[in-house]
N, C-alpha and C. Protein backbone atom coordinates (compact mmCIF):
# COMPACT_ATOMS: atom_id res chain seq x y z
N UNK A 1 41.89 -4.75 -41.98
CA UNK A 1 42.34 -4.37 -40.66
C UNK A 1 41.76 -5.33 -39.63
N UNK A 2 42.51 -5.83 -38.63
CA UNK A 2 42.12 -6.75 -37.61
C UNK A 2 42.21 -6.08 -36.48
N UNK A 3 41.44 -6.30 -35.10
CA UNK A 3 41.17 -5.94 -33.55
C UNK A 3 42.43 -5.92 -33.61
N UNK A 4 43.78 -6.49 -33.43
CA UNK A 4 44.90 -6.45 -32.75
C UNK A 4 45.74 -4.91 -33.27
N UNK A 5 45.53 -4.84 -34.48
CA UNK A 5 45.75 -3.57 -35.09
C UNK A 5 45.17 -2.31 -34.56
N UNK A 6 44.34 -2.54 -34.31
CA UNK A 6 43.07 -1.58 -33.64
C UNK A 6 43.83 -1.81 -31.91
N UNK A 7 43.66 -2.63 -31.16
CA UNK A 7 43.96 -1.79 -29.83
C UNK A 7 45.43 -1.61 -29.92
N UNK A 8 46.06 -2.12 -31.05
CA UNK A 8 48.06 -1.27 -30.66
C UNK A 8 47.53 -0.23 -30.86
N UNK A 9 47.00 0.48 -31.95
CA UNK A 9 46.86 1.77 -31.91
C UNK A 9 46.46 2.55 -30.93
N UNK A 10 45.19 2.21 -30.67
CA UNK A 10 44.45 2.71 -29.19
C UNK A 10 45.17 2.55 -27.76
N UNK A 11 46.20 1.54 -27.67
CA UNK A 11 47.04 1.52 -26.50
C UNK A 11 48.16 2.59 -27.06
N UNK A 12 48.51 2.92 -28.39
CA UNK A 12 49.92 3.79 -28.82
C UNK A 12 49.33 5.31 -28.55
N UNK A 13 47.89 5.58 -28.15
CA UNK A 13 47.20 6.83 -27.61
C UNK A 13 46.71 7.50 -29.33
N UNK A 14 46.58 6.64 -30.51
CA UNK A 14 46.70 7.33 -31.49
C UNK A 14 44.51 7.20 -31.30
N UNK A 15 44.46 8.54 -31.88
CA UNK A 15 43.07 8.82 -32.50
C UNK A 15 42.93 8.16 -33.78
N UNK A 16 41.15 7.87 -33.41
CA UNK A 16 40.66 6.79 -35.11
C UNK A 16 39.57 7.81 -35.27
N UNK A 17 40.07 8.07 -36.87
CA UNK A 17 39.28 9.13 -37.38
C UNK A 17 38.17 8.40 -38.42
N UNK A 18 37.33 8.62 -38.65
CA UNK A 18 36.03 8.37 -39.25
C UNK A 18 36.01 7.74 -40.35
N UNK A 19 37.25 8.32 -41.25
CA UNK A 19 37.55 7.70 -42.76
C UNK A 19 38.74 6.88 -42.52
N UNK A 20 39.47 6.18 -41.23
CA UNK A 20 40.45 5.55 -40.91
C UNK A 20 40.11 4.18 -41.52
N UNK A 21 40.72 3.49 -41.74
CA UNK A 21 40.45 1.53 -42.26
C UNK A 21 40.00 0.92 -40.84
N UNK A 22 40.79 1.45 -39.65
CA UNK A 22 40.35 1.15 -38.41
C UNK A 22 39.22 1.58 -37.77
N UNK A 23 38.05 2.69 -38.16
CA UNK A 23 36.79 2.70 -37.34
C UNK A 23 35.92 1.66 -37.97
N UNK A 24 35.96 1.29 -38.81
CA UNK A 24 35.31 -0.09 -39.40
C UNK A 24 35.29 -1.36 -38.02
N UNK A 25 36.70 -1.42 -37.60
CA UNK A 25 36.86 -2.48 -36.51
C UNK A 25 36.01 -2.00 -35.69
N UNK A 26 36.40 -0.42 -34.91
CA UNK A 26 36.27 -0.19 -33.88
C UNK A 26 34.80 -0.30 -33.70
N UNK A 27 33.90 0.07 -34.38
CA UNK A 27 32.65 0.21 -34.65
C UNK A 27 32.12 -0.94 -34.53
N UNK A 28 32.63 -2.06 -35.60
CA UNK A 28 32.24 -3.93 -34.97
C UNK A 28 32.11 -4.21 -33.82
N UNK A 29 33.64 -3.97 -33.39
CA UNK A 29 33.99 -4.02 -32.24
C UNK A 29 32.86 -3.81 -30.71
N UNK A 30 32.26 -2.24 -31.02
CA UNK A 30 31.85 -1.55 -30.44
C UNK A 30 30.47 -2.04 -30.53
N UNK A 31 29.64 -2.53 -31.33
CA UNK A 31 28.38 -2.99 -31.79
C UNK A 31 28.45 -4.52 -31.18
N UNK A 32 29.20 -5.17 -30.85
CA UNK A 32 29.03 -6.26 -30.20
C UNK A 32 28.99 -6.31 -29.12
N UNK A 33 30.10 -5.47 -28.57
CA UNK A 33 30.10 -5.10 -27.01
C UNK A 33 28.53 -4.19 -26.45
N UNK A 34 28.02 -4.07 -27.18
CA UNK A 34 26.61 -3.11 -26.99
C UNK A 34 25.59 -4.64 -26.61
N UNK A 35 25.68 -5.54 -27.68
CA UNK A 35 24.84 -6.77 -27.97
C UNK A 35 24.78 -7.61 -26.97
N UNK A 36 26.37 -7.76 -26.38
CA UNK A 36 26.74 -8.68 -25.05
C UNK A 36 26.24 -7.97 -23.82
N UNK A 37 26.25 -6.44 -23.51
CA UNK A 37 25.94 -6.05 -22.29
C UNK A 37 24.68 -6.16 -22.46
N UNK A 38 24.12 -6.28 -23.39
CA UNK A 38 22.48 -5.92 -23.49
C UNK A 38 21.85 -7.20 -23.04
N UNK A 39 22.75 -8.01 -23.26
CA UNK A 39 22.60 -9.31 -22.84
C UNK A 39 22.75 -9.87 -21.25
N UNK A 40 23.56 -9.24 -21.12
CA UNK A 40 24.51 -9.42 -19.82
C UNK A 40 23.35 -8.97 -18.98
N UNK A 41 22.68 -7.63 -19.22
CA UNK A 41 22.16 -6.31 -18.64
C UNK A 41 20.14 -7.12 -18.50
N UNK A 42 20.03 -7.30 -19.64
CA UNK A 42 18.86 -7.96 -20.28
C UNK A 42 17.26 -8.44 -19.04
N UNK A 43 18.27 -9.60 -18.57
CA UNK A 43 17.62 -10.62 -18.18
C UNK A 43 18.58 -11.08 -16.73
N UNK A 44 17.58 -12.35 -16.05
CA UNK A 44 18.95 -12.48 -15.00
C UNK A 44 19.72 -13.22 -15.69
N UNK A 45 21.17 -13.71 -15.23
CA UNK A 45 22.03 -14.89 -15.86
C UNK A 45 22.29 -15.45 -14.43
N UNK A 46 22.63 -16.75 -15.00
CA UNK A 46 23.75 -17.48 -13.92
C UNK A 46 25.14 -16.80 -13.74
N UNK A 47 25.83 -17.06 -12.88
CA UNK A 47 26.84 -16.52 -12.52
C UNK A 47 28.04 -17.10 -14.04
N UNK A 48 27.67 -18.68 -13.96
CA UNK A 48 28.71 -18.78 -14.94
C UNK A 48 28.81 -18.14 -16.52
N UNK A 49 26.82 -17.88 -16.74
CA UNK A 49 26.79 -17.53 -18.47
C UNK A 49 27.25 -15.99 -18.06
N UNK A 50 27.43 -15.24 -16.68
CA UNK A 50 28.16 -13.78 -16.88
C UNK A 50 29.06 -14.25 -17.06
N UNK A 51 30.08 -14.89 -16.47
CA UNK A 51 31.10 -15.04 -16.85
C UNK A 51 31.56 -15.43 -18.16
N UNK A 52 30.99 -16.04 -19.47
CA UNK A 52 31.02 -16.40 -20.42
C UNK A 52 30.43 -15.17 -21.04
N UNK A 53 29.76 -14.42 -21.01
CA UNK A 53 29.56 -13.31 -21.29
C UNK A 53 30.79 -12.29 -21.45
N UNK A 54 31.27 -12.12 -20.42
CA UNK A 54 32.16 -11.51 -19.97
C UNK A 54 33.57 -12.22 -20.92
N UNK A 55 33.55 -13.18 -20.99
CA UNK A 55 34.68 -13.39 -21.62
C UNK A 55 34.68 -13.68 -23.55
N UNK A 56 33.33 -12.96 -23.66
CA UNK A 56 32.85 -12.97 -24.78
C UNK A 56 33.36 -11.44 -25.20
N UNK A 57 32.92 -10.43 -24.02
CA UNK A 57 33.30 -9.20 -23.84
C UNK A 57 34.31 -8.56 -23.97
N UNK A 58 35.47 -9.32 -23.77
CA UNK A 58 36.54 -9.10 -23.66
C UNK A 58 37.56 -9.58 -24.02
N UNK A 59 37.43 -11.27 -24.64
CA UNK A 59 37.91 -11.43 -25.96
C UNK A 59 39.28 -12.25 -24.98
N UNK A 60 39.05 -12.58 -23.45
CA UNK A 60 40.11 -13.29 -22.63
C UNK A 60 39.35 -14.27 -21.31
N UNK A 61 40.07 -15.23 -21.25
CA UNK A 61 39.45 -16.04 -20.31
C UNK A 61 38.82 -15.12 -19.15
N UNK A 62 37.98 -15.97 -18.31
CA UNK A 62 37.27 -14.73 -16.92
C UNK A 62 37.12 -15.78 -16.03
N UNK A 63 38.00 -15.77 -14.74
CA UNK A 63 38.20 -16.83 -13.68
C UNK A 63 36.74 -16.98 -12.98
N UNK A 64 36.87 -18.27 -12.20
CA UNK A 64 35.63 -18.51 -11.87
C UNK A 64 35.00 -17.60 -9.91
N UNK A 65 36.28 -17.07 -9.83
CA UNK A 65 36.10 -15.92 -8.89
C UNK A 65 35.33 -14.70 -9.34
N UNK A 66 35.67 -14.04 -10.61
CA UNK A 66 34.92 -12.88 -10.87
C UNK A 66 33.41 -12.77 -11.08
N UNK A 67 33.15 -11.95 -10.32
CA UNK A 67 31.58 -11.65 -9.89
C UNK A 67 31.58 -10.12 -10.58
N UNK A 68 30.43 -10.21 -11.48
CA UNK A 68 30.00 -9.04 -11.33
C UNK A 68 28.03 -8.95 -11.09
N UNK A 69 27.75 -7.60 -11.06
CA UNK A 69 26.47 -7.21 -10.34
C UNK A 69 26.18 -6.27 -11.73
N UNK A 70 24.91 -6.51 -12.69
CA UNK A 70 24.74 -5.57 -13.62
C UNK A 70 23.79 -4.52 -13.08
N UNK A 71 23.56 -3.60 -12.94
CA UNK A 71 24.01 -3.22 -15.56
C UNK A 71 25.54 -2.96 -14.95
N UNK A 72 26.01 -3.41 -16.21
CA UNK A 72 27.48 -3.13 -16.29
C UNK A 72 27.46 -2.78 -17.79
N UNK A 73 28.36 -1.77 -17.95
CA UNK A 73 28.91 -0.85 -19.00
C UNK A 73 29.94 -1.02 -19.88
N UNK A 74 29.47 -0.95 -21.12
CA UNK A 74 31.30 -1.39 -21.45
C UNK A 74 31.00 -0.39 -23.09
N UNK A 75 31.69 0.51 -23.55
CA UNK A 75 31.90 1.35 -24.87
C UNK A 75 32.60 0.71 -25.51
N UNK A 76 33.51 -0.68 -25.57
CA UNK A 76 34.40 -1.35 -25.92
C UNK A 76 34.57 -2.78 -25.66
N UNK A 77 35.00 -3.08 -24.84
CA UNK A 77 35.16 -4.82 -24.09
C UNK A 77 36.66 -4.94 -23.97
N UNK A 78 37.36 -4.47 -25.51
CA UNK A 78 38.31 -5.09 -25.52
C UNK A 78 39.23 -4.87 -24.81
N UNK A 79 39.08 -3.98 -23.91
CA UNK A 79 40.35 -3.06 -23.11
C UNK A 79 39.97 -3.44 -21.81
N UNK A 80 39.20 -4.50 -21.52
CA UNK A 80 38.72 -4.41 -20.25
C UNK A 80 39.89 -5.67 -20.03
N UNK A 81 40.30 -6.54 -18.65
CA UNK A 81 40.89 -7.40 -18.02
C UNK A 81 40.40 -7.71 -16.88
N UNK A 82 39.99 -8.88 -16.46
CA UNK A 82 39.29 -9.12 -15.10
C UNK A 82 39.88 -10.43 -14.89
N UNK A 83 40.16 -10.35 -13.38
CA UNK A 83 40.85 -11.47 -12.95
C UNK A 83 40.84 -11.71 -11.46
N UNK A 84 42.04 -12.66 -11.15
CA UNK A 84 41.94 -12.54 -9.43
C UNK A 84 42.59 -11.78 -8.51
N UNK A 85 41.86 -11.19 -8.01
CA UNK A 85 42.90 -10.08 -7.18
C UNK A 85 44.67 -10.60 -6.55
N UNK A 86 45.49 -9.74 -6.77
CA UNK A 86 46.26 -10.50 -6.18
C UNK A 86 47.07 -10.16 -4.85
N UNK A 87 47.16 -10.46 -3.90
CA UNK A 87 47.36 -9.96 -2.86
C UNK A 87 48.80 -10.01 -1.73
């Protein structure tokens, strides 16, 4: 089972049950995103290694506008999207 399998499901609203092939991902998944905020959260960073953080987090580029201010939270990463506001 691969991540992409894992969030169709989780975007299709379906529940991952314990003995699923998919909490294996989700759980990876979920154990890294713990590793990166801890990281993120940790120590100070430069603005750019959050951002590389962040796009470690989330598994998609992260523009050089987005700022964030930790601790920041994440149970996942992969569902997150950060970008430039658009106005």
């Amino acid at each position: 089972m691969e991540l992409n399998e894992l969030l169709d499901a989780l975007n299709a609203g379906h529940t991952i049950m314990g003995d699923f092939p998919l909490h294996e991902v989700m759980h990876r998944t979920s154990q890294q995103a713990l590793r990166i905020t801890g990281e993120l959260n940790g120590l100070y960073q430069e603005p750019a290694r959050v951002r590389e953080l962040l796009a470690q987090l989330t598994g998609k580029p992260v523009v050089e506008s987005v700022t964030v201010f930790p601790p920041f939270y994440s149970d996942f990463g992969r569902n997150i999207t950060l970008g430039e506001r658009v106005m």
